[in-house]
C-alpha atoms as a PDB file:
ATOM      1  CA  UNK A   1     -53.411 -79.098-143.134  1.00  0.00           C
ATOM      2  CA  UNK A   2     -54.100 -78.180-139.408  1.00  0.00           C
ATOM      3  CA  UNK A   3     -56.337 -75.291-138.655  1.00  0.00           C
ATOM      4  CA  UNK A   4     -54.561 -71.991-137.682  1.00  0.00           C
ATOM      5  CA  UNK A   5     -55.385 -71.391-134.191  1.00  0.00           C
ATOM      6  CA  UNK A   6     -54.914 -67.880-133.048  1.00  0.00           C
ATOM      7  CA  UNK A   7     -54.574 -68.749-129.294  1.00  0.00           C
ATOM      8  CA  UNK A   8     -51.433 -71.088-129.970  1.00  0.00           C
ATOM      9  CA  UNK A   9     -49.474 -67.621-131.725  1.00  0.00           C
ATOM     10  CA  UNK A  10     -50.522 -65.752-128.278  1.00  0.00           C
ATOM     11  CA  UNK A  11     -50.245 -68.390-126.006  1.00  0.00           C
ATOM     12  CA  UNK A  12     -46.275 -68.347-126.298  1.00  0.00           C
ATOM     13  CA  UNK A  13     -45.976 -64.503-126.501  1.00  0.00           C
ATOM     14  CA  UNK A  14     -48.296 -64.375-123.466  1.00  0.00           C
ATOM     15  CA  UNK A  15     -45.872 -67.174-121.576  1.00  0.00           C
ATOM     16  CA  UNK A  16     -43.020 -64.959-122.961  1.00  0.00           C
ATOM     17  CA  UNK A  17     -43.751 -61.539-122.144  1.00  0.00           C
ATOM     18  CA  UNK A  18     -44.728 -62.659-118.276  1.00  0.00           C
ATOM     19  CA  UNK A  19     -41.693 -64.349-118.241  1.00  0.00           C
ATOM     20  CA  UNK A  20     -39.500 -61.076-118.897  1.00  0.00           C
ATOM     21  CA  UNK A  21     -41.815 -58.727-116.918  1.00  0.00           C
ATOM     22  CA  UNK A  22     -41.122 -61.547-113.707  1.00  0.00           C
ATOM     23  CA  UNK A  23     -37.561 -61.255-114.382  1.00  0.00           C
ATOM     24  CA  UNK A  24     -37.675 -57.446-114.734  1.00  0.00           C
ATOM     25  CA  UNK A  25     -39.465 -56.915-111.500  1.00  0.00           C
ATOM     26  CA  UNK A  26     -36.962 -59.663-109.668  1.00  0.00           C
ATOM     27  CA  UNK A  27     -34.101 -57.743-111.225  1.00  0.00           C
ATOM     28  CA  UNK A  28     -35.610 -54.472-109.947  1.00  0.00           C
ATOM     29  CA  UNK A  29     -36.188 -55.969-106.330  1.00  0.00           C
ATOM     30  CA  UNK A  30     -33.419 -57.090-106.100  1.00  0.00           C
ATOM     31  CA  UNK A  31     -31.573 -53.968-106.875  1.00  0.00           C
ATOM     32  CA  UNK A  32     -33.984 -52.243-104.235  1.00  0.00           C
ATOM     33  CA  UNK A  33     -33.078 -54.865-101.913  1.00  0.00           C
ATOM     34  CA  UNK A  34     -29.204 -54.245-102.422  1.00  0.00           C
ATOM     35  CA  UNK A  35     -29.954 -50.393-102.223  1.00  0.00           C
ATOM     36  CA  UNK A  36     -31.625 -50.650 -99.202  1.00  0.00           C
ATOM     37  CA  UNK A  37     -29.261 -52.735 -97.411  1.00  0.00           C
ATOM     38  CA  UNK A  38     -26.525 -50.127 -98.454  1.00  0.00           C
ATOM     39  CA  UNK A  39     -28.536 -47.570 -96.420  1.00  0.00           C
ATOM     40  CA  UNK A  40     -28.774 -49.544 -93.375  1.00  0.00           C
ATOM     41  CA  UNK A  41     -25.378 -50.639 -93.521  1.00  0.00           C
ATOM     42  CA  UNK A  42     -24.477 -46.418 -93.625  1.00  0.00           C
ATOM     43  CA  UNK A  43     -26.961 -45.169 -91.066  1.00  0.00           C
ATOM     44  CA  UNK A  44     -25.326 -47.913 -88.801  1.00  0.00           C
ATOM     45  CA  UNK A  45     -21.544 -46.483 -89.389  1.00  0.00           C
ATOM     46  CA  UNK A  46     -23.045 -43.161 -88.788  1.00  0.00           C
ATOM     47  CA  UNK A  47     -24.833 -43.970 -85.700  1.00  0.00           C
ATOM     48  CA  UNK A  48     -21.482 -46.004 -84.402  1.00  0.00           C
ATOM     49  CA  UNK A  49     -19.047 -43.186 -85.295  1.00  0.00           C
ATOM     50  CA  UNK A  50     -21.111 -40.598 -83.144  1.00  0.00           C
ATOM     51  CA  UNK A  51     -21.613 -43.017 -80.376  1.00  0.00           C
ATOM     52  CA  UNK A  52     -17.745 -43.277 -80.509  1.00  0.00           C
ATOM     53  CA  UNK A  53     -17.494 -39.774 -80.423  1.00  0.00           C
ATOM     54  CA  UNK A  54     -19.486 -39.196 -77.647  1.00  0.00           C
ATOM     55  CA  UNK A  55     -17.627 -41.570 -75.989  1.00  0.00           C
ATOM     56  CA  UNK A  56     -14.537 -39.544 -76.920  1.00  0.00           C
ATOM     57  CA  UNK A  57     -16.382 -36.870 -75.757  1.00  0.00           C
ATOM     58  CA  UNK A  58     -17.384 -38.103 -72.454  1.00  0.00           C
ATOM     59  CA  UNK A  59     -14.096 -39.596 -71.768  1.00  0.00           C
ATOM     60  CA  UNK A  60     -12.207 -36.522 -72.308  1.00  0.00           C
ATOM     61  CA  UNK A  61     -14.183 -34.587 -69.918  1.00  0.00           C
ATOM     62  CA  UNK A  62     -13.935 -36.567 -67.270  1.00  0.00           C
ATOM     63  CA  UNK A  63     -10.405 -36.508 -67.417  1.00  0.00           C
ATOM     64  CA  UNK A  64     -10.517 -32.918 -67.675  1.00  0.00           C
ATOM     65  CA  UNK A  65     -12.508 -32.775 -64.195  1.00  0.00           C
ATOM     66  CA  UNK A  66     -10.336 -35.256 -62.780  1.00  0.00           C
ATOM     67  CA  UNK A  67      -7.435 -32.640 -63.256  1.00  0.00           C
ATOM     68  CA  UNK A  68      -9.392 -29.825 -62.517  1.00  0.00           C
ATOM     69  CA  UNK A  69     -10.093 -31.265 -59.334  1.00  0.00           C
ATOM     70  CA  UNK A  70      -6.580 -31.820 -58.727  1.00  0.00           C
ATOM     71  CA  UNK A  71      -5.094 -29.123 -59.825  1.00  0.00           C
ATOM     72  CA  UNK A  72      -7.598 -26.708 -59.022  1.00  0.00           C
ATOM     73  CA  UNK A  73      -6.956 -24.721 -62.714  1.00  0.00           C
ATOM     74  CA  UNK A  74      -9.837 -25.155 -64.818  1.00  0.00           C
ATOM     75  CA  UNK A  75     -10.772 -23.235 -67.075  1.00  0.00           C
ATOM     76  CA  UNK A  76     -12.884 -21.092 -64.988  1.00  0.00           C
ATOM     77  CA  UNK A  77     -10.541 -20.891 -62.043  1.00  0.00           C
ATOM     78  CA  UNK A  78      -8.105 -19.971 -64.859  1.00  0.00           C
ATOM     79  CA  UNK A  79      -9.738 -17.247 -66.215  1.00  0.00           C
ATOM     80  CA  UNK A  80     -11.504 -16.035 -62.723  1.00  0.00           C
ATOM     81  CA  UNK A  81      -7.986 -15.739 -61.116  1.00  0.00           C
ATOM     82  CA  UNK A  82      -6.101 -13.670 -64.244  1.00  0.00           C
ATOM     83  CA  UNK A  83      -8.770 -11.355 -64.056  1.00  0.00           C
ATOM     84  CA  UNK A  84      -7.847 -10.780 -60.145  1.00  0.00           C
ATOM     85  CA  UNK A  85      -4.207 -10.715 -60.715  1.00  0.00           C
ATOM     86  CA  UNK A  86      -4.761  -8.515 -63.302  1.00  0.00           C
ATOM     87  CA  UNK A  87      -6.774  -6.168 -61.323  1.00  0.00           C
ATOM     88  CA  UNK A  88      -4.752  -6.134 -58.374  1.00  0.00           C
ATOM     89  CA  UNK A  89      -1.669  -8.314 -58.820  1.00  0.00           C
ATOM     90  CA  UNK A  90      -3.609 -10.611 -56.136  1.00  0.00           C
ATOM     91  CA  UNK A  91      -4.635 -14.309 -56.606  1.00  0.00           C
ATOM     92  CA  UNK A  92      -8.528 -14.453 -56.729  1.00  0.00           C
ATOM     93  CA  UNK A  93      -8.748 -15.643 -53.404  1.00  0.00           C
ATOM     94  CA  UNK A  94      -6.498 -13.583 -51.559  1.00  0.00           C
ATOM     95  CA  UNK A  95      -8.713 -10.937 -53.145  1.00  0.00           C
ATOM     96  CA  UNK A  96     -11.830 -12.482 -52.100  1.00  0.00           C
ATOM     97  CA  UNK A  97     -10.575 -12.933 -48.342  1.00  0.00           C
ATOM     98  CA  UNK A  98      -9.492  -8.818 -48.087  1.00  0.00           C
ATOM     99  CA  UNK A  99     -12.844  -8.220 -49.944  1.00  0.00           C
ATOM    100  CA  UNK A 100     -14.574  -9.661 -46.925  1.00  0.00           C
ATOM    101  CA  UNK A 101     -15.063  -7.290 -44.228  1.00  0.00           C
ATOM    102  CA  UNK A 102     -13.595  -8.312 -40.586  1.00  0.00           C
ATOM    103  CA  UNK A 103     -16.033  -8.882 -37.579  1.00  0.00           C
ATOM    104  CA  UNK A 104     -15.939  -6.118 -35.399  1.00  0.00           C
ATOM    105  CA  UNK A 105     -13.472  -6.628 -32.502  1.00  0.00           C
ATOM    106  CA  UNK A 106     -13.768  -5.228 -28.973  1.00  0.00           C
ATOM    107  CA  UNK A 107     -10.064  -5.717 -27.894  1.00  0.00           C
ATOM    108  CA  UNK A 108      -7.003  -6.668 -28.469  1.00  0.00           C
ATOM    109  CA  UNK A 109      -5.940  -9.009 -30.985  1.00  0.00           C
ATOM    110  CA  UNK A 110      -5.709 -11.504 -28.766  1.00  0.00           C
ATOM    111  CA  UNK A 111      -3.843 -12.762 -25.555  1.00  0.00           C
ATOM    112  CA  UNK A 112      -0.164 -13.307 -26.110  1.00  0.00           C
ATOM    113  CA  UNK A 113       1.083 -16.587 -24.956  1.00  0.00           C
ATOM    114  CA  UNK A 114       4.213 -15.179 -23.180  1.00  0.00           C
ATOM    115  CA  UNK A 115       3.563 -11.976 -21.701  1.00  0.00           C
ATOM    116  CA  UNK A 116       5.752  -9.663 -19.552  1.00  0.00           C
ATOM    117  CA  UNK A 117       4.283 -10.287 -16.460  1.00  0.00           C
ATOM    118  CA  UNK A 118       5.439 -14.026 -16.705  1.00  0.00           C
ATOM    119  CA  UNK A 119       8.778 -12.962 -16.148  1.00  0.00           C
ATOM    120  CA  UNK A 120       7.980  -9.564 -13.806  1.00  0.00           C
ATOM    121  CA  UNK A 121      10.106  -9.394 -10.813  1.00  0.00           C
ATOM    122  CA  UNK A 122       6.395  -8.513  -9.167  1.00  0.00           C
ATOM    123  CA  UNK A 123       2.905  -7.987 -10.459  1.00  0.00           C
ATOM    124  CA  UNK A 124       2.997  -4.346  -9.632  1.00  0.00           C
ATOM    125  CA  UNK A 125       6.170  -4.015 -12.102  1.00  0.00           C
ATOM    126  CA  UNK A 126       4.440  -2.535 -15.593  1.00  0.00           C
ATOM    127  CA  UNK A 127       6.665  -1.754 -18.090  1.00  0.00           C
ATOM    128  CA  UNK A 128       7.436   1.626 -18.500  1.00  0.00           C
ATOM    129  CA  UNK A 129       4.937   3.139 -21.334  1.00  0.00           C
ATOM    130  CA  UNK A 130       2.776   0.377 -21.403  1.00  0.00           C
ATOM    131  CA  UNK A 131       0.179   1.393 -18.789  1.00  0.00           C
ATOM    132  CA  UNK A 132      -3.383   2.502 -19.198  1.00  0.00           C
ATOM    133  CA  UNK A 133      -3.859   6.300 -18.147  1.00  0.00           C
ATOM    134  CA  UNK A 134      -7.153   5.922 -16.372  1.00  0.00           C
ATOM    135  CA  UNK A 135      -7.913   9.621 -17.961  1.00  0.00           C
ATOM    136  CA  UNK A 136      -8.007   7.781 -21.318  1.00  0.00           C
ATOM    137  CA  UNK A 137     -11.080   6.858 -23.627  1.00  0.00           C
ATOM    138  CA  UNK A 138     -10.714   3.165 -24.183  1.00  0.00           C
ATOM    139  CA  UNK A 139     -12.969   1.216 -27.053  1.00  0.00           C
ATOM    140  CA  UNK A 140     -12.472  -2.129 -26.175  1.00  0.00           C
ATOM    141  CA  UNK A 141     -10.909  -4.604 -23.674  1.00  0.00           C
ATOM    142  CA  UNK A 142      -9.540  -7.910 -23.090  1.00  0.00           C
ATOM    143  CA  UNK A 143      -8.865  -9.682 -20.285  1.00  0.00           C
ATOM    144  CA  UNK A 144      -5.872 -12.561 -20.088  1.00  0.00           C
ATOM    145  CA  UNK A 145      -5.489 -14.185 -16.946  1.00  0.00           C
ATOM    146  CA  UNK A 146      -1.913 -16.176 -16.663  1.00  0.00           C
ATOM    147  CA  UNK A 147      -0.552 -18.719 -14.471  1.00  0.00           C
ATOM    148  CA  UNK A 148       2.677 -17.178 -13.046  1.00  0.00           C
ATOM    149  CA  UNK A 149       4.109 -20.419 -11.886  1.00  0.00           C
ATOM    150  CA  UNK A 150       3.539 -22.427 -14.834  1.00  0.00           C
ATOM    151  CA  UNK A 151       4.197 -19.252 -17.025  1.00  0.00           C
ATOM    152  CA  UNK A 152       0.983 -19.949 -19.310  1.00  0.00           C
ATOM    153  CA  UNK A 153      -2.081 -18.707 -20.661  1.00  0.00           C
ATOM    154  CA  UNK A 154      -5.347 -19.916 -18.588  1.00  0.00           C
ATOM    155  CA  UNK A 155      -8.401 -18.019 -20.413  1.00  0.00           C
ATOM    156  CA  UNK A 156      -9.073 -15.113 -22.142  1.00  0.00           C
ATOM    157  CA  UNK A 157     -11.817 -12.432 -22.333  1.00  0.00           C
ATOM    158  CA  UNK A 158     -13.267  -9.812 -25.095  1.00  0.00           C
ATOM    159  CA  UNK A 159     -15.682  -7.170 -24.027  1.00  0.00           C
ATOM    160  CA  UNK A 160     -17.072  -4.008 -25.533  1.00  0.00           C
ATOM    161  CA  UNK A 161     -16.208  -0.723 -25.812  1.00  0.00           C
ATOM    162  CA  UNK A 162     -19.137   0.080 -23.330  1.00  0.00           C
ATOM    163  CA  UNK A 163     -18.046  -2.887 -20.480  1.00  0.00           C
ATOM    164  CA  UNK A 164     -13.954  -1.291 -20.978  1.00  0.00           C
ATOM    165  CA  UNK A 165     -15.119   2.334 -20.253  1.00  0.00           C
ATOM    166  CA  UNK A 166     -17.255   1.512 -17.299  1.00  0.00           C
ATOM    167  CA  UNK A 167     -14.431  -0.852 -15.841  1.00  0.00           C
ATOM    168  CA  UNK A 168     -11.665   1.917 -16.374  1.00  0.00           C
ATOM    169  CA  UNK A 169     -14.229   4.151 -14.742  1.00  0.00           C
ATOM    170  CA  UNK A 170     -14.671   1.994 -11.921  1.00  0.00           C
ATOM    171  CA  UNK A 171     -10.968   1.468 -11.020  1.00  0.00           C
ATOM    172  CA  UNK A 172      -9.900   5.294 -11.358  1.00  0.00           C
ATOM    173  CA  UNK A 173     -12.294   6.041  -8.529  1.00  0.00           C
ATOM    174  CA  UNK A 174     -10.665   3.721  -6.061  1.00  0.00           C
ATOM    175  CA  UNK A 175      -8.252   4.509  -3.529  1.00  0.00           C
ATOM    176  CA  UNK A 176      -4.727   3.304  -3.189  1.00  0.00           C
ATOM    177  CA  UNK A 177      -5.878  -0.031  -1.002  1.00  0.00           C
ATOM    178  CA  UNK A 178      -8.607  -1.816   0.749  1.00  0.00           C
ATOM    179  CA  UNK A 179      -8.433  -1.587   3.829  1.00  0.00           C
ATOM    180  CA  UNK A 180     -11.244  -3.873   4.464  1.00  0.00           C
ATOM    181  CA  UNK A 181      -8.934  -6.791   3.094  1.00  0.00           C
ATOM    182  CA  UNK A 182      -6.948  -8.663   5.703  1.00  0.00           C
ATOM    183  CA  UNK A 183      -2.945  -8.308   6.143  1.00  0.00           C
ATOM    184  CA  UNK A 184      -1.208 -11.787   6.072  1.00  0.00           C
ATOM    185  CA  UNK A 185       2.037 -12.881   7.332  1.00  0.00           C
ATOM    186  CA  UNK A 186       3.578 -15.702   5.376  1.00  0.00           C
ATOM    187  CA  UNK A 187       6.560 -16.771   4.240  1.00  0.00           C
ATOM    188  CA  UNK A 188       8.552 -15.295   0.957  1.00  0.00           C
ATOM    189  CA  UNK A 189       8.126 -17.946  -1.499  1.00  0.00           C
ATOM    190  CA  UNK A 190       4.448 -18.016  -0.661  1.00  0.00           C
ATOM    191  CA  UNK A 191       4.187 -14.653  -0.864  1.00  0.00           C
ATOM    192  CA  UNK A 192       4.720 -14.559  -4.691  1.00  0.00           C
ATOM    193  CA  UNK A 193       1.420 -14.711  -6.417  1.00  0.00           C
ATOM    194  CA  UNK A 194       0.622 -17.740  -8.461  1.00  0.00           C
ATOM    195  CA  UNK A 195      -1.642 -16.154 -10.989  1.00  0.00           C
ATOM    196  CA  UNK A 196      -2.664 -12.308 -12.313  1.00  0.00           C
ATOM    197  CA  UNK A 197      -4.857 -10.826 -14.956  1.00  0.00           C
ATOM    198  CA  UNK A 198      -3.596  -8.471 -17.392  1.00  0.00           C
ATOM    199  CA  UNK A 199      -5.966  -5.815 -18.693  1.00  0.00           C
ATOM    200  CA  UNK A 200      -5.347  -4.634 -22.505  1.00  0.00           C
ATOM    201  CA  UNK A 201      -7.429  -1.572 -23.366  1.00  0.00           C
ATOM    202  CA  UNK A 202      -7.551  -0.996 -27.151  1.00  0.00           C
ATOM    203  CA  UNK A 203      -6.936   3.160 -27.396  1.00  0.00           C
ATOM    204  CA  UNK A 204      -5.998   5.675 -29.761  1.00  0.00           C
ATOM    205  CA  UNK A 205      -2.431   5.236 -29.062  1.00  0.00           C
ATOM    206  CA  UNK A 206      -2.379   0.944 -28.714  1.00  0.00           C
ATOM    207  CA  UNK A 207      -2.702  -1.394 -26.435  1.00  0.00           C
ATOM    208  CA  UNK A 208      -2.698  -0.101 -22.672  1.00  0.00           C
ATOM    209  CA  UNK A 209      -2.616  -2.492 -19.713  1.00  0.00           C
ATOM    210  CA  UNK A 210      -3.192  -2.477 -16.264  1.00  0.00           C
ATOM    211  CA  UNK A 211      -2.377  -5.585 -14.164  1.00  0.00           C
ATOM    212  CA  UNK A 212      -4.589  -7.087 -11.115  1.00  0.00           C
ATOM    213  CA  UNK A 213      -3.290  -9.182  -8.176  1.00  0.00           C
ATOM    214  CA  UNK A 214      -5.422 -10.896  -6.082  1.00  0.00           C
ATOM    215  CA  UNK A 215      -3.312 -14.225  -5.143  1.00  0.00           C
ATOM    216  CA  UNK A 216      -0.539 -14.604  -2.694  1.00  0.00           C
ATOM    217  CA  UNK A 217       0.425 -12.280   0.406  1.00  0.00           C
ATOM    218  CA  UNK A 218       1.481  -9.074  -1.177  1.00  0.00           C
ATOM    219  CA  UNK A 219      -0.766  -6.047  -1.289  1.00  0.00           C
ATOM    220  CA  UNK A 220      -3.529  -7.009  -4.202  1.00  0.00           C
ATOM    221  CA  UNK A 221      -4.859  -4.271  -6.988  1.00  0.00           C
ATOM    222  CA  UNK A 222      -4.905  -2.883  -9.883  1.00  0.00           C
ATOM    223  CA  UNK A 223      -1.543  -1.687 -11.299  1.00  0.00           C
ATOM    224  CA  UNK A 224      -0.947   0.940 -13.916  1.00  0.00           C
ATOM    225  CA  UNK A 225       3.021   1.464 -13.574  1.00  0.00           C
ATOM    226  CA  UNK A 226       2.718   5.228 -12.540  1.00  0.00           C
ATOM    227  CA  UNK A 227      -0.448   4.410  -9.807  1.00  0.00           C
ATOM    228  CA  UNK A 228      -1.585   1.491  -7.644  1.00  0.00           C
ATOM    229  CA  UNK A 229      -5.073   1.089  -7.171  1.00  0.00           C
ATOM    230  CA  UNK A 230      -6.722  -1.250  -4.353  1.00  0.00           C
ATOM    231  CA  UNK A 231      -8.806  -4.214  -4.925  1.00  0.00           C
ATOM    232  CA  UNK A 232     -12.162  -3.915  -4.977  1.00  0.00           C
ATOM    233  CA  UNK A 233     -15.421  -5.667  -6.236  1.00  0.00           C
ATOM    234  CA  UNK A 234     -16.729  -3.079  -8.856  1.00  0.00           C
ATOM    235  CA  UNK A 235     -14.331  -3.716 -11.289  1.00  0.00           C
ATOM    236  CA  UNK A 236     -13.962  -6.992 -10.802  1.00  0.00           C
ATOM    237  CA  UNK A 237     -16.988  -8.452 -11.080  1.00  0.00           C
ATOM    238  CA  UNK A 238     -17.670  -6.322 -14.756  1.00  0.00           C
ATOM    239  CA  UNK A 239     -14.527  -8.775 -16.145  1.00  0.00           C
ATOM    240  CA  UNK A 240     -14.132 -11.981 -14.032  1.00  0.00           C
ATOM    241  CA  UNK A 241     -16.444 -14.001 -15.803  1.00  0.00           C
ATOM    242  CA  UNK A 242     -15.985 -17.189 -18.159  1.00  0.00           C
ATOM    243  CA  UNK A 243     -12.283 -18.707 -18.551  1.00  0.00           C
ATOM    244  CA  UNK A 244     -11.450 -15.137 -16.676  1.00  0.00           C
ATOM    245  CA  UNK A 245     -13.419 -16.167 -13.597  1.00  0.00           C
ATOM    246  CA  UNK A 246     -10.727 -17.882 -10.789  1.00  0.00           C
ATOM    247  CA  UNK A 247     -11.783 -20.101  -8.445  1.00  0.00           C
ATOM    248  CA  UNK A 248     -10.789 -18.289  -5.370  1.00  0.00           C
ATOM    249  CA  UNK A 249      -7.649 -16.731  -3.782  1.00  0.00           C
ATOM    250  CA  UNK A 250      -6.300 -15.249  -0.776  1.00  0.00           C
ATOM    251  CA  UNK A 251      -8.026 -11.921  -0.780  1.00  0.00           C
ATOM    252  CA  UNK A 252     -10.515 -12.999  -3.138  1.00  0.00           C
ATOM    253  CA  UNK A 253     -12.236 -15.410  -0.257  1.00  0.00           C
ATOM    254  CA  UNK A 254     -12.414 -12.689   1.749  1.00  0.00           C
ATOM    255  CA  UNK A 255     -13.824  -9.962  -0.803  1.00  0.00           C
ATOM    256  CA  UNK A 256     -17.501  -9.346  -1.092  1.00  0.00           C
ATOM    257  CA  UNK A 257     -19.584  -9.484  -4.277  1.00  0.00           C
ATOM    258  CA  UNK A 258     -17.220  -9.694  -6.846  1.00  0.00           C
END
């Protein structure tokens, strides 16, 4: 009979027990394994759906700004403009523009393109109720000097308040003509003046004018419609400047300092 060895009992348990605690660990690695490649697989579907969402995101917006742009009604314009209209019952920039205060002006509104004189029988003809009463405060002036033959516009003038007074103050001292100015003879067509400048004084009651002749062979001055007033170089030279300024005429060439 064989001697009982104790080591051959254990030797098989031993084998036995490593065998099961090997497989247990695989088994539990492997389930690790399996859970951890579930996470990675989520976190990856999470990180692609908000990249896709972002891209949603983005893509939307810039379509919004696209119309925005085009339509000029985003949602700030939007809201900005109801609370004008409902204010006022004005767009918002209608608003804004009246909101704005004007620059100061020192004459008229401007030169009219046709004026009355264009079609005057002469340039001493001023409408009736349209002419500047020396005796009047004026607070502002412009100056439009016309081309009677072409019937146009050939510059145009603003000055202050201060310049307007002191020209109104020089031509309401002046007598009735100059008789330092020659006399010419010539024939009737050139007789007829081929350009004026009209004088529009801003006052309290509109626009007053006087006219000024200083082409052509009829007596040159300063016209009012109720008083004539001759030419002289005072006034003249406080408004004949810039696209004002001619570059000579009959009486002009032979009047001093102006």
């Amino acid at each position: 009979m064989p001697e009982y060895d104790p080591e051959q009992e254990l030797g098989p348990k031993f084998t036995s027990a490593f065998r099961g605690q090997a497989e247990t660990t695989e088994s539990q690695s492997g389930r690790l394994a399996t859970v951890a490649r579930l996470r990675v697989r989520r976190r990856r579907q999470a990180v692609m759906s908000s990249a896709a969402v972002v891209l949603v995101v983005v893509a939307i917006g810039g379509s919004w700004s696209v119309m925005s742009g085009l339509t000029g009604s985003g949602p700030e314009n939007s809201s900005a403009g109801q609370a004008d209209t409902g204010a006022t019952g004005v767009s918002g920039p209608q608003r804004t523009m009246e909101a704005v205060p004007s620059q100061p002006s020192f004459g008229a509104a401007g030169c009219p393109a046709v004026h009355p004189i264009l079609k005057a029988p002469a340039t001493n003809a001023v409408p009736a109720g349209t002419g500047l009463d020396v005796g009047t405060p004026v607070t502002g002036l412009e100056a439009c000097r016309y081309d009677l033959k072409a019937g146009a516009l050939l510059g145009q003038q603003k000055f202050s308040p201060a310049i307007a007074q002191q020209v109104v103050d020089a031509i309401k001292v002046l007598p009735e003509m100059n008789s330092q100015l020659p006399v010419f003879k010539c024939a009737p067509q050139t007789a007829q003046p081929s350009e004026a400048i009209v004088l529009r004084f801003t006052t309290a009651d509109g626009i007053r004018e006087i006219w000024v002749e200083y082409t052509g062979c009829n007596s040159p001055g300063f016209f009012t419609g109720s008083h004539t007033y001759g030419l002289f170089a005072a006034p003249l030279k406080l408004f004949m400047t810039g696209p004002v300024r001619p570059t000579g005429s009959t009486y002009l060439d032979a009047l001093k300092g102006w």
